[in-house]
PDB file of N, CA and C in Angstrom:
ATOM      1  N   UNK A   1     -68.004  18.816 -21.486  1.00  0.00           N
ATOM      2  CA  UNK A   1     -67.531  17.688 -20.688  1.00  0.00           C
ATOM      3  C   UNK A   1     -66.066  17.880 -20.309  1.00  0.00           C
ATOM      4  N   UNK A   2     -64.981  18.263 -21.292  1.00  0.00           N
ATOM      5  CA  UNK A   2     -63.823  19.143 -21.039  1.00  0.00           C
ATOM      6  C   UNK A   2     -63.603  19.528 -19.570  1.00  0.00           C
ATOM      7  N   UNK A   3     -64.169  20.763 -19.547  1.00  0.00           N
ATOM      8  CA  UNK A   3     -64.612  21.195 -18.170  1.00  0.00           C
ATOM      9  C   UNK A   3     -64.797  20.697 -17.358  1.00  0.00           C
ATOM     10  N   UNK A   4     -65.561  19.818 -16.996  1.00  0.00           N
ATOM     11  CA  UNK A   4     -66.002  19.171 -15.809  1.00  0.00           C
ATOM     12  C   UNK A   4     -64.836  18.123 -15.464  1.00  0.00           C
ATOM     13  N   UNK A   5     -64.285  17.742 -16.595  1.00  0.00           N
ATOM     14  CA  UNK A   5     -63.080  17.060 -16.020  1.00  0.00           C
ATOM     15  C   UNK A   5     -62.079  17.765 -15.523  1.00  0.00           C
ATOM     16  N   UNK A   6     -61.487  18.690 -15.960  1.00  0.00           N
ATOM     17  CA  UNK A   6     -60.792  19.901 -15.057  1.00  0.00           C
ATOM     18  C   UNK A   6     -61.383  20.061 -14.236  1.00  0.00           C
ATOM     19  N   UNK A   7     -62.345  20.384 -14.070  1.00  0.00           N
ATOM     20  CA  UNK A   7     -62.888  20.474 -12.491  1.00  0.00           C
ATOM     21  C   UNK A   7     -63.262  19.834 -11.484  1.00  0.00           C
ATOM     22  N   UNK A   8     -63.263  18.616 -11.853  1.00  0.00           N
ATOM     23  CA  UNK A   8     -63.477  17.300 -10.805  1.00  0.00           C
ATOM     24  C   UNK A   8     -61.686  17.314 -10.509  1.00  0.00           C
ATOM     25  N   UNK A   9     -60.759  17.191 -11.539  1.00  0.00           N
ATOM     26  CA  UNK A   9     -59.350  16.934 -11.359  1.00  0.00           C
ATOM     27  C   UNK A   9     -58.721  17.596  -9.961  1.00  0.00           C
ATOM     28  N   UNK A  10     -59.251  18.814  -9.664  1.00  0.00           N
ATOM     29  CA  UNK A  10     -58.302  19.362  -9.042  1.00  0.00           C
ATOM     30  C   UNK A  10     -58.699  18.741  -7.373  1.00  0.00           C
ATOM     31  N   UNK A  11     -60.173  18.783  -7.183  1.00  0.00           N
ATOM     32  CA  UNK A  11     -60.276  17.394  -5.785  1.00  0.00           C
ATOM     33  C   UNK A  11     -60.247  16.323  -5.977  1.00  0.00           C
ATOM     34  N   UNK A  12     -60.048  15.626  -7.125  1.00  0.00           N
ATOM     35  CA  UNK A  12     -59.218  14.684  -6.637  1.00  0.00           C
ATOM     36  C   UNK A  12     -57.578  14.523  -6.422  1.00  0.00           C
ATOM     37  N   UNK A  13     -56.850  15.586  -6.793  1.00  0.00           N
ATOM     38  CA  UNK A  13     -55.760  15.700  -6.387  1.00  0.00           C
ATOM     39  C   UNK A  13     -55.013  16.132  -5.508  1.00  0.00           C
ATOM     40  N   UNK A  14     -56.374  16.997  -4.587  1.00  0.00           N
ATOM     41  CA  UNK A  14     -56.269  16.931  -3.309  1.00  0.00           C
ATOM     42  C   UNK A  14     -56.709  15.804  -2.568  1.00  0.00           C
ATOM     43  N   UNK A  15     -57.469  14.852  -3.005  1.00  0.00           N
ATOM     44  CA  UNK A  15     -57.980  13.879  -2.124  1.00  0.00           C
ATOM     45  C   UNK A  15     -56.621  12.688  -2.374  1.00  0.00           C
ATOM     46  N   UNK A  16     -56.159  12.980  -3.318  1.00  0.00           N
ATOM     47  CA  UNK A  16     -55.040  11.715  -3.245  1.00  0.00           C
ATOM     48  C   UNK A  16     -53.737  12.073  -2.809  1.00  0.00           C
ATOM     49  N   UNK A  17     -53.260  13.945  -2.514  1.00  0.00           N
ATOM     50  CA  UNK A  17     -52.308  14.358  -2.001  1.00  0.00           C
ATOM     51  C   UNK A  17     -52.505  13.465  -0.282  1.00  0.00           C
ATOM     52  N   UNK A  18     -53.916  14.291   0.331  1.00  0.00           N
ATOM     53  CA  UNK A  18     -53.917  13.820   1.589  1.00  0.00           C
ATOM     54  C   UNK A  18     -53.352  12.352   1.949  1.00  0.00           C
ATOM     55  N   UNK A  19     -54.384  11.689   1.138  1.00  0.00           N
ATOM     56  CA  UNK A  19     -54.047   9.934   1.519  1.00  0.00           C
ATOM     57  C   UNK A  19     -52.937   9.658   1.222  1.00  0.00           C
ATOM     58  N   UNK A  20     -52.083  10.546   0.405  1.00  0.00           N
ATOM     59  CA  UNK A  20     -50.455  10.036   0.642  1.00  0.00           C
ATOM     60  C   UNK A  20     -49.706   9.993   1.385  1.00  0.00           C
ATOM     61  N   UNK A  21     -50.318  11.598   2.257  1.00  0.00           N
ATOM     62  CA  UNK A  21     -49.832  11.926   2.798  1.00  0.00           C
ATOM     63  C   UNK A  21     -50.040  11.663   4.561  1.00  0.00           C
ATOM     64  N   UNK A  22     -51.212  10.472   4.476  1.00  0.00           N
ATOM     65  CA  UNK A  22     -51.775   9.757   5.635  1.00  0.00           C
ATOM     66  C   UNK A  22     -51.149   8.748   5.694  1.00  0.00           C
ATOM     67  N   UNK A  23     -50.713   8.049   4.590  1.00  0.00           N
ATOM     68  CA  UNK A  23     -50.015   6.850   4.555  1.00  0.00           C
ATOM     69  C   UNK A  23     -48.232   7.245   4.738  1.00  0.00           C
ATOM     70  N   UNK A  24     -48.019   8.121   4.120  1.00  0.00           N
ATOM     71  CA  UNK A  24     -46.683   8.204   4.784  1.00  0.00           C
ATOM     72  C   UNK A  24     -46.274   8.459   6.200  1.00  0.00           C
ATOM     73  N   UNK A  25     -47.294   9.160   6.580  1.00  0.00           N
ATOM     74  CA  UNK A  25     -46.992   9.771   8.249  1.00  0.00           C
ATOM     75  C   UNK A  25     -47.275   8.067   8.696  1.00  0.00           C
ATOM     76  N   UNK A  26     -48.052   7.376   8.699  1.00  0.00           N
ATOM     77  CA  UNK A  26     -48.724   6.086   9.121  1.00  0.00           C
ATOM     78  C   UNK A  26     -47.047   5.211   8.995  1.00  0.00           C
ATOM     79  N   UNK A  27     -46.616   5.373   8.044  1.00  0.00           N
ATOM     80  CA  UNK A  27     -45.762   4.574   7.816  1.00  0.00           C
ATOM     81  C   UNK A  27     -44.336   5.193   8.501  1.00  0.00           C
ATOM     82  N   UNK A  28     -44.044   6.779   8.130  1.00  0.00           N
ATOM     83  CA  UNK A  28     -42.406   6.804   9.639  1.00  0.00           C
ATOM     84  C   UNK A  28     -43.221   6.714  11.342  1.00  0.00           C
ATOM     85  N   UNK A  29     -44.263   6.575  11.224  1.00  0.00           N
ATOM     86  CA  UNK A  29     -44.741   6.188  12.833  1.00  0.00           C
ATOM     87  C   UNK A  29     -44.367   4.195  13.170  1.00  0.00           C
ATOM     88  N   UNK A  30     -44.247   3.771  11.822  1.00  0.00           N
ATOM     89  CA  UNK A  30     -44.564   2.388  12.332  1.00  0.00           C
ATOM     90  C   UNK A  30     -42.974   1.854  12.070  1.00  0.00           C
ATOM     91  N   UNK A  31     -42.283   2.714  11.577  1.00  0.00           N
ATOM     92  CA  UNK A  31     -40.827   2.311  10.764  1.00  0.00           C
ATOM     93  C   UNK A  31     -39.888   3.880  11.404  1.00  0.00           C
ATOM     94  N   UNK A  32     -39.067   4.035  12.440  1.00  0.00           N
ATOM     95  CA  UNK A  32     -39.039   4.721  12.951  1.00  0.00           C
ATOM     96  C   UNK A  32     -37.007   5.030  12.007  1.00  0.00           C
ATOM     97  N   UNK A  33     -36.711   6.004  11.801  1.00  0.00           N
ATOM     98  CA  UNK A  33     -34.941   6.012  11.272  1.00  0.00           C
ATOM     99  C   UNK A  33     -34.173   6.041  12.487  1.00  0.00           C
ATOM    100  N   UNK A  34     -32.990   4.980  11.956  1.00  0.00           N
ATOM    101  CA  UNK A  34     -31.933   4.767  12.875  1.00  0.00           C
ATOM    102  C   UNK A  34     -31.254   5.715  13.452  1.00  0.00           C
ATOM    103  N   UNK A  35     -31.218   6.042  14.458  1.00  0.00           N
ATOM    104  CA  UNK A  35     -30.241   6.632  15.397  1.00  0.00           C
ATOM    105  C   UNK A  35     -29.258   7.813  14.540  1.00  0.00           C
ATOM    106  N   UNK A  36     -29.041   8.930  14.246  1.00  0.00           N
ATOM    107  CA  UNK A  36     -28.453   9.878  13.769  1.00  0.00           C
ATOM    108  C   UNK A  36     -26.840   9.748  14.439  1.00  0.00           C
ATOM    109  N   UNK A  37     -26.099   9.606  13.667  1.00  0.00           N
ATOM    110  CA  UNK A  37     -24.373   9.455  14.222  1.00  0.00           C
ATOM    111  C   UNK A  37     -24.250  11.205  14.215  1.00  0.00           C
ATOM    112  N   UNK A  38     -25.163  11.885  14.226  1.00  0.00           N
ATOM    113  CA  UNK A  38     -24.724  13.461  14.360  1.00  0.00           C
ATOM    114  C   UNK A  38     -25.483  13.771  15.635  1.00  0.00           C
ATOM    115  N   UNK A  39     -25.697  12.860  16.877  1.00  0.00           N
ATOM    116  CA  UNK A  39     -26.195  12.966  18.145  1.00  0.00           C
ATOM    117  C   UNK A  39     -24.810  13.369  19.089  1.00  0.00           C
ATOM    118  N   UNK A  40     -25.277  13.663  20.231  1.00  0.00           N
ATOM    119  CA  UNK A  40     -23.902  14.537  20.827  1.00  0.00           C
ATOM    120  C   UNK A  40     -23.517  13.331  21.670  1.00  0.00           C
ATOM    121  N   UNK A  41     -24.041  12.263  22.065  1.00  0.00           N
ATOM    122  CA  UNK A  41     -23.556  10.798  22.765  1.00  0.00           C
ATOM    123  C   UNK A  41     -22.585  10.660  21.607  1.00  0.00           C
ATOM    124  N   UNK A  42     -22.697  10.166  20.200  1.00  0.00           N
ATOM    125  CA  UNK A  42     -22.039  10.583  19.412  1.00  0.00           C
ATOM    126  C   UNK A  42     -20.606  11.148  19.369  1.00  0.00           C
ATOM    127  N   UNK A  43     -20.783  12.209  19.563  1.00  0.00           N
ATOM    128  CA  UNK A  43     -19.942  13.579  19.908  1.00  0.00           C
ATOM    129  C   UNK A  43     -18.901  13.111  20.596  1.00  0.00           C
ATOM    130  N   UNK A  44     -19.749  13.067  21.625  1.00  0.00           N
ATOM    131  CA  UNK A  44     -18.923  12.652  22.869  1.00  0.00           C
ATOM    132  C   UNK A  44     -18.049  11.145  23.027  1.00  0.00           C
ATOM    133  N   UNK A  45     -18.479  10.470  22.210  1.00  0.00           N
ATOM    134  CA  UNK A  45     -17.586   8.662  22.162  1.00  0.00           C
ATOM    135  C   UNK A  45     -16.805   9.220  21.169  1.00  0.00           C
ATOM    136  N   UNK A  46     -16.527   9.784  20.389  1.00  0.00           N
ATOM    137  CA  UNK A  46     -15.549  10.392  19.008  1.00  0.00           C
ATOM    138  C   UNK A  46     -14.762  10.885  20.063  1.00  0.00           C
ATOM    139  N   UNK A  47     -15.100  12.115  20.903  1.00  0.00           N
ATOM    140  CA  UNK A  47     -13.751  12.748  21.596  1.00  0.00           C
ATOM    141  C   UNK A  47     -13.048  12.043  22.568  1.00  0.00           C
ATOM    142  N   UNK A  48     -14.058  11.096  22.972  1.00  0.00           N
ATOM    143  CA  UNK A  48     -13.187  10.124  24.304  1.00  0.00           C
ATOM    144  C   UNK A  48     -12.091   9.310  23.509  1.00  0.00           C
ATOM    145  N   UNK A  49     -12.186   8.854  22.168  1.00  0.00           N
ATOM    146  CA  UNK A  49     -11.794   8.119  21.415  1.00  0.00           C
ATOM    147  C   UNK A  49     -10.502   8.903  20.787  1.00  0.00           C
ATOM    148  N   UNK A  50     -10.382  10.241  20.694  1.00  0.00           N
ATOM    149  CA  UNK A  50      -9.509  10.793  19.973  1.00  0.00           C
ATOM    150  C   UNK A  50      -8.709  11.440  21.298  1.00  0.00           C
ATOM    151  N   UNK A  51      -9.543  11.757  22.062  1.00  0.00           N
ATOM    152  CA  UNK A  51      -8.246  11.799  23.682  1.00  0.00           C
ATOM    153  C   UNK A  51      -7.720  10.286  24.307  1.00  0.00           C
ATOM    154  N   UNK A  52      -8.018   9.520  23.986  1.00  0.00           N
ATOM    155  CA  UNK A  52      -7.394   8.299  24.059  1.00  0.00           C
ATOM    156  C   UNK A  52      -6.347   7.827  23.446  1.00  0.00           C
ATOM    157  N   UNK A  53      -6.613   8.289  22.134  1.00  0.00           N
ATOM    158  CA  UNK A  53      -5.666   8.021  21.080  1.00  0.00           C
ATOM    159  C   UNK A  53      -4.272   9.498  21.551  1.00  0.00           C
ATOM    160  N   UNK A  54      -4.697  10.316  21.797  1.00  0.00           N
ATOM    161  CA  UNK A  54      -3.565  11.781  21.803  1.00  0.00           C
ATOM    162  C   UNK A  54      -2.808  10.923  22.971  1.00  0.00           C
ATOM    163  N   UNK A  55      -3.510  10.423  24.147  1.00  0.00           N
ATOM    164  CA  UNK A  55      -2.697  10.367  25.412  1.00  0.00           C
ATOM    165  C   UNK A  55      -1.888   9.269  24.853  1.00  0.00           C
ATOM    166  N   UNK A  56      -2.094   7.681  24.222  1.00  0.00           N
ATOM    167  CA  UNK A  56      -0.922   7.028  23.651  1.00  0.00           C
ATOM    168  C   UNK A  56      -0.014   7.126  22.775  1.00  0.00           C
ATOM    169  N   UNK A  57      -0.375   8.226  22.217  1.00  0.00           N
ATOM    170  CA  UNK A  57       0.560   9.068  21.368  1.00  0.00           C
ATOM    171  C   UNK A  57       1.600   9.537  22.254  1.00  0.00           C
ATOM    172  N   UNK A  58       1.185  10.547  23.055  1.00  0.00           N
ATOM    173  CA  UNK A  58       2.266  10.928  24.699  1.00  0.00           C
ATOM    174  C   UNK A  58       3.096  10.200  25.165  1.00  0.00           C
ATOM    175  N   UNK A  59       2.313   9.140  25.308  1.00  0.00           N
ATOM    176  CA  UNK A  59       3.030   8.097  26.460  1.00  0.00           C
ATOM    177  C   UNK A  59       4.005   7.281  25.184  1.00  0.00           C
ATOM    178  N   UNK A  60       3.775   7.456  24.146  1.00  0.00           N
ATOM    179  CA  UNK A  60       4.561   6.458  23.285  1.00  0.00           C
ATOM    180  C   UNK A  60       6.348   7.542  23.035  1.00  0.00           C
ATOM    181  N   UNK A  61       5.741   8.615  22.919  1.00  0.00           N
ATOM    182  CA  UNK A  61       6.404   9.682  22.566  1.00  0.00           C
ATOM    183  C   UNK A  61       7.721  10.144  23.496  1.00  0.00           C
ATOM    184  N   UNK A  62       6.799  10.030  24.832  1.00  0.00           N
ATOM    185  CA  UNK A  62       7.711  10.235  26.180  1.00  0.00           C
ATOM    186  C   UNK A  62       8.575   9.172  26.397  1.00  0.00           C
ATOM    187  N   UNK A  63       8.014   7.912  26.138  1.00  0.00           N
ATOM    188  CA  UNK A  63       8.954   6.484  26.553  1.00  0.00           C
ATOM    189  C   UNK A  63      10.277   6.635  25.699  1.00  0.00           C
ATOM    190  N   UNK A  64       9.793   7.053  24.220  1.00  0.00           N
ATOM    191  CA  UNK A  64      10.844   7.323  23.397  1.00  0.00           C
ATOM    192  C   UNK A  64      11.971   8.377  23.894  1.00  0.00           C
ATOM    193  N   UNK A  65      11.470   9.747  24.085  1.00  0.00           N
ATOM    194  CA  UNK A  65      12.153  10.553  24.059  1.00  0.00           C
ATOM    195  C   UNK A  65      12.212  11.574  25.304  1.00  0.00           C
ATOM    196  N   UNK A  66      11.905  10.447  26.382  1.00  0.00           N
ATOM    197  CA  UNK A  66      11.858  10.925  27.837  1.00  0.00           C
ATOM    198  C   UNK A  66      13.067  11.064  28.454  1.00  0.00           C
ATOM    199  N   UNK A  67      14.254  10.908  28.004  1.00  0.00           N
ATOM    200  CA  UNK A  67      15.492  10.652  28.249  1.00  0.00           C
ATOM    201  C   UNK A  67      16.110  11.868  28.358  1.00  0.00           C
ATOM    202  N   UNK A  68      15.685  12.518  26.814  1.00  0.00           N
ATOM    203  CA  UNK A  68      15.913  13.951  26.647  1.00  0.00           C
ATOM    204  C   UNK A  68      15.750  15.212  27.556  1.00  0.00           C
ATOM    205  N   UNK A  69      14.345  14.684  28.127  1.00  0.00           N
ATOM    206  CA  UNK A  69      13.910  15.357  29.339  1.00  0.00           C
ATOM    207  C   UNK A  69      14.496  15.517  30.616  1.00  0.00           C
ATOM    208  N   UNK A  70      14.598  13.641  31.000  1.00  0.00           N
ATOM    209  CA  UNK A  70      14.923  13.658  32.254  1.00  0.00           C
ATOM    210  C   UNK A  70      16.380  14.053  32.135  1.00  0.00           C
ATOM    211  N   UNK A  71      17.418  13.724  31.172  1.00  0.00           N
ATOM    212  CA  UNK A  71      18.599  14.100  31.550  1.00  0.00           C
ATOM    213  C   UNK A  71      19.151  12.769  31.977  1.00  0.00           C
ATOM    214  N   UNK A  72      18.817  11.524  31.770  1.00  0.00           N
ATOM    215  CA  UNK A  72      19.121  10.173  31.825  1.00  0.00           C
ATOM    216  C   UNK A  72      19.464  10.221  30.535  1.00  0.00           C
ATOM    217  N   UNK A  73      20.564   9.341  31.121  1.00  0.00           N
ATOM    218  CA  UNK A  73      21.095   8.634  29.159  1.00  0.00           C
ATOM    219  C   UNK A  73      20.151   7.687  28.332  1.00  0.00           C
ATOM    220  N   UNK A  74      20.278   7.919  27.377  1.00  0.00           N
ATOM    221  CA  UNK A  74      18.808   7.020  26.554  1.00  0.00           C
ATOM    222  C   UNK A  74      19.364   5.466  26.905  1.00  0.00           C
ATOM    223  N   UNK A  75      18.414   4.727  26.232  1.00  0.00           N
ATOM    224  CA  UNK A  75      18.607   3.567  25.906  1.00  0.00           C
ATOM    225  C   UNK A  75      19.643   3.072  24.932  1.00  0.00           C
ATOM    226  N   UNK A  76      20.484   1.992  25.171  1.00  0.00           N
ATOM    227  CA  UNK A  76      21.284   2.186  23.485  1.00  0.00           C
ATOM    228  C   UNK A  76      20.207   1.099  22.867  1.00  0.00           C
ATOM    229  N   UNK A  77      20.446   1.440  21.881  1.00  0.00           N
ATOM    230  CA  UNK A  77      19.839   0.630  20.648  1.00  0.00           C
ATOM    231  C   UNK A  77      20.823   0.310  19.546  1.00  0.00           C
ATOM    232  N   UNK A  78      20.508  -0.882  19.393  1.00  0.00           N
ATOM    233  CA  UNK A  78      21.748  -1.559  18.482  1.00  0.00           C
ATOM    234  C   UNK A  78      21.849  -0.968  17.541  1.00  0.00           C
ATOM    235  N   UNK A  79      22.901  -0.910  16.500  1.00  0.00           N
ATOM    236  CA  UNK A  79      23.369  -0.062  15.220  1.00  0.00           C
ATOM    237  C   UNK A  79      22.757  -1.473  14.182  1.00  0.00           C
ATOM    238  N   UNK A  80      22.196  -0.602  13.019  1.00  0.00           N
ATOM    239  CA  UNK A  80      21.624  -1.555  12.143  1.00  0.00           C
ATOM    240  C   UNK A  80      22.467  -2.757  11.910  1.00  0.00           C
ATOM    241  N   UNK A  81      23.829  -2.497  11.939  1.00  0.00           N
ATOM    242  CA  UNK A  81      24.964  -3.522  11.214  1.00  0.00           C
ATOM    243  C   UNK A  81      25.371  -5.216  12.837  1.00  0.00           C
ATOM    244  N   UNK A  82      24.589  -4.126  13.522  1.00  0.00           N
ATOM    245  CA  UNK A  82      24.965  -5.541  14.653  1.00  0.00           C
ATOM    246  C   UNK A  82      23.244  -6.051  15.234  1.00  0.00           C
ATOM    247  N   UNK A  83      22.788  -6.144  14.627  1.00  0.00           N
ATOM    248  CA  UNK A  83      21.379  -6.986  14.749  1.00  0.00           C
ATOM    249  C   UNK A  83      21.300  -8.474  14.875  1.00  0.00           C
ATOM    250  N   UNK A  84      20.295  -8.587  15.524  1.00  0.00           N
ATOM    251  CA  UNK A  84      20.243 -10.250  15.389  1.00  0.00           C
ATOM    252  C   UNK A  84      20.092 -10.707  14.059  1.00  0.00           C
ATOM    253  N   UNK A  85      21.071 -11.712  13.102  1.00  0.00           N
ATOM    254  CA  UNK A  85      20.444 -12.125  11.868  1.00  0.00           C
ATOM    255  C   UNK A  85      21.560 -11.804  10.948  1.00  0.00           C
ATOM    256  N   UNK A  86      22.627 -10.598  11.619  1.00  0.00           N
ATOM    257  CA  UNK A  86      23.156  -9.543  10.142  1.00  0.00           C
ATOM    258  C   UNK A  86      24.660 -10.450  10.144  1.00  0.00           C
ATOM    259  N   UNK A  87      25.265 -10.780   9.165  1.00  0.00           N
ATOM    260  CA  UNK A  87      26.621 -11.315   8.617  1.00  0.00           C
ATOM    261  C   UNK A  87      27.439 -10.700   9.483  1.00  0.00           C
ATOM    262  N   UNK A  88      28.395 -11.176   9.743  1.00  0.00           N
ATOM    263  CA  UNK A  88      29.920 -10.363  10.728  1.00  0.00           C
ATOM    264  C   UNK A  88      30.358  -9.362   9.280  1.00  0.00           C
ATOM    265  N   UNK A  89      31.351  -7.999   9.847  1.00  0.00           N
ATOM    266  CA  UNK A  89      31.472  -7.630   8.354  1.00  0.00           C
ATOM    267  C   UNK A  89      33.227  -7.736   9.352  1.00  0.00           C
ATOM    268  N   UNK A  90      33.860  -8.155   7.571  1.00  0.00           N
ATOM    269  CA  UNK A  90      35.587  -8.040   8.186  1.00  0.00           C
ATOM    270  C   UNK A  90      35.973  -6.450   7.957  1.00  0.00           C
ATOM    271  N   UNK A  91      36.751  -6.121   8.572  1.00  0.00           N
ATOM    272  CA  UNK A  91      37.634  -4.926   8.489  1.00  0.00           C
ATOM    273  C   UNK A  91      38.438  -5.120   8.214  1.00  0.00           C
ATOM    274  N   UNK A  92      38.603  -4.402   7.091  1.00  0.00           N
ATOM    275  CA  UNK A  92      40.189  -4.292   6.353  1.00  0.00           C
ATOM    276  C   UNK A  92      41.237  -3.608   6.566  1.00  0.00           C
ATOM    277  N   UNK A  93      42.750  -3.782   7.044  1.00  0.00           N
ATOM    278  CA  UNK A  93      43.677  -2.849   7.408  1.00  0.00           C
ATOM    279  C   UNK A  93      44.358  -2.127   6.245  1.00  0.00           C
TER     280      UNK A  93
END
């Protein structure tokens, strides 16, 4: 009797591989996975996004230090000690 159970065992473990394996296919057909972020639309909104970002980098860069370039005198910018807010300081003779 041993035997025969080993030997019935091995179809049914093909008969229950299949039906697992009917029910899983059954099931990514009816439940489909979200959208892969490693698609090249993907790809492509990342680089529009990071050449967007380089060009305001530029333009932030140039406004700053476009002066240098053109050969126009910069902007002055106040010295920390004369800000809106900061104490008068006296000078001593």
């Amino acid at each position: 009797m041993g035997d025969v159970l080993w030997a019935l065992s091995i179809p049914a473990l093909v008969c229950a591989s299949g039906l697992y394996a009917a029910g899983a296919a059954w099931w990514r057909r009816r439940h489909p996975a979200p959208p892969s972020p490693y698609t090249r639309r993907a790809a492509l909104l990342a680089e529009g996004a990071a050449l967007a970002d380089a060009e305001r980098i530029v333009a932030e860069a140039y406004g700053t230090l476009g002066a240098l370039y053109d050969g126009r005198p910069a902007p002055a910018r106040p010295s920390p000690a004369h800000h809106a807010g900061a104490a008068p300081q006296e000078v001593s003779a």
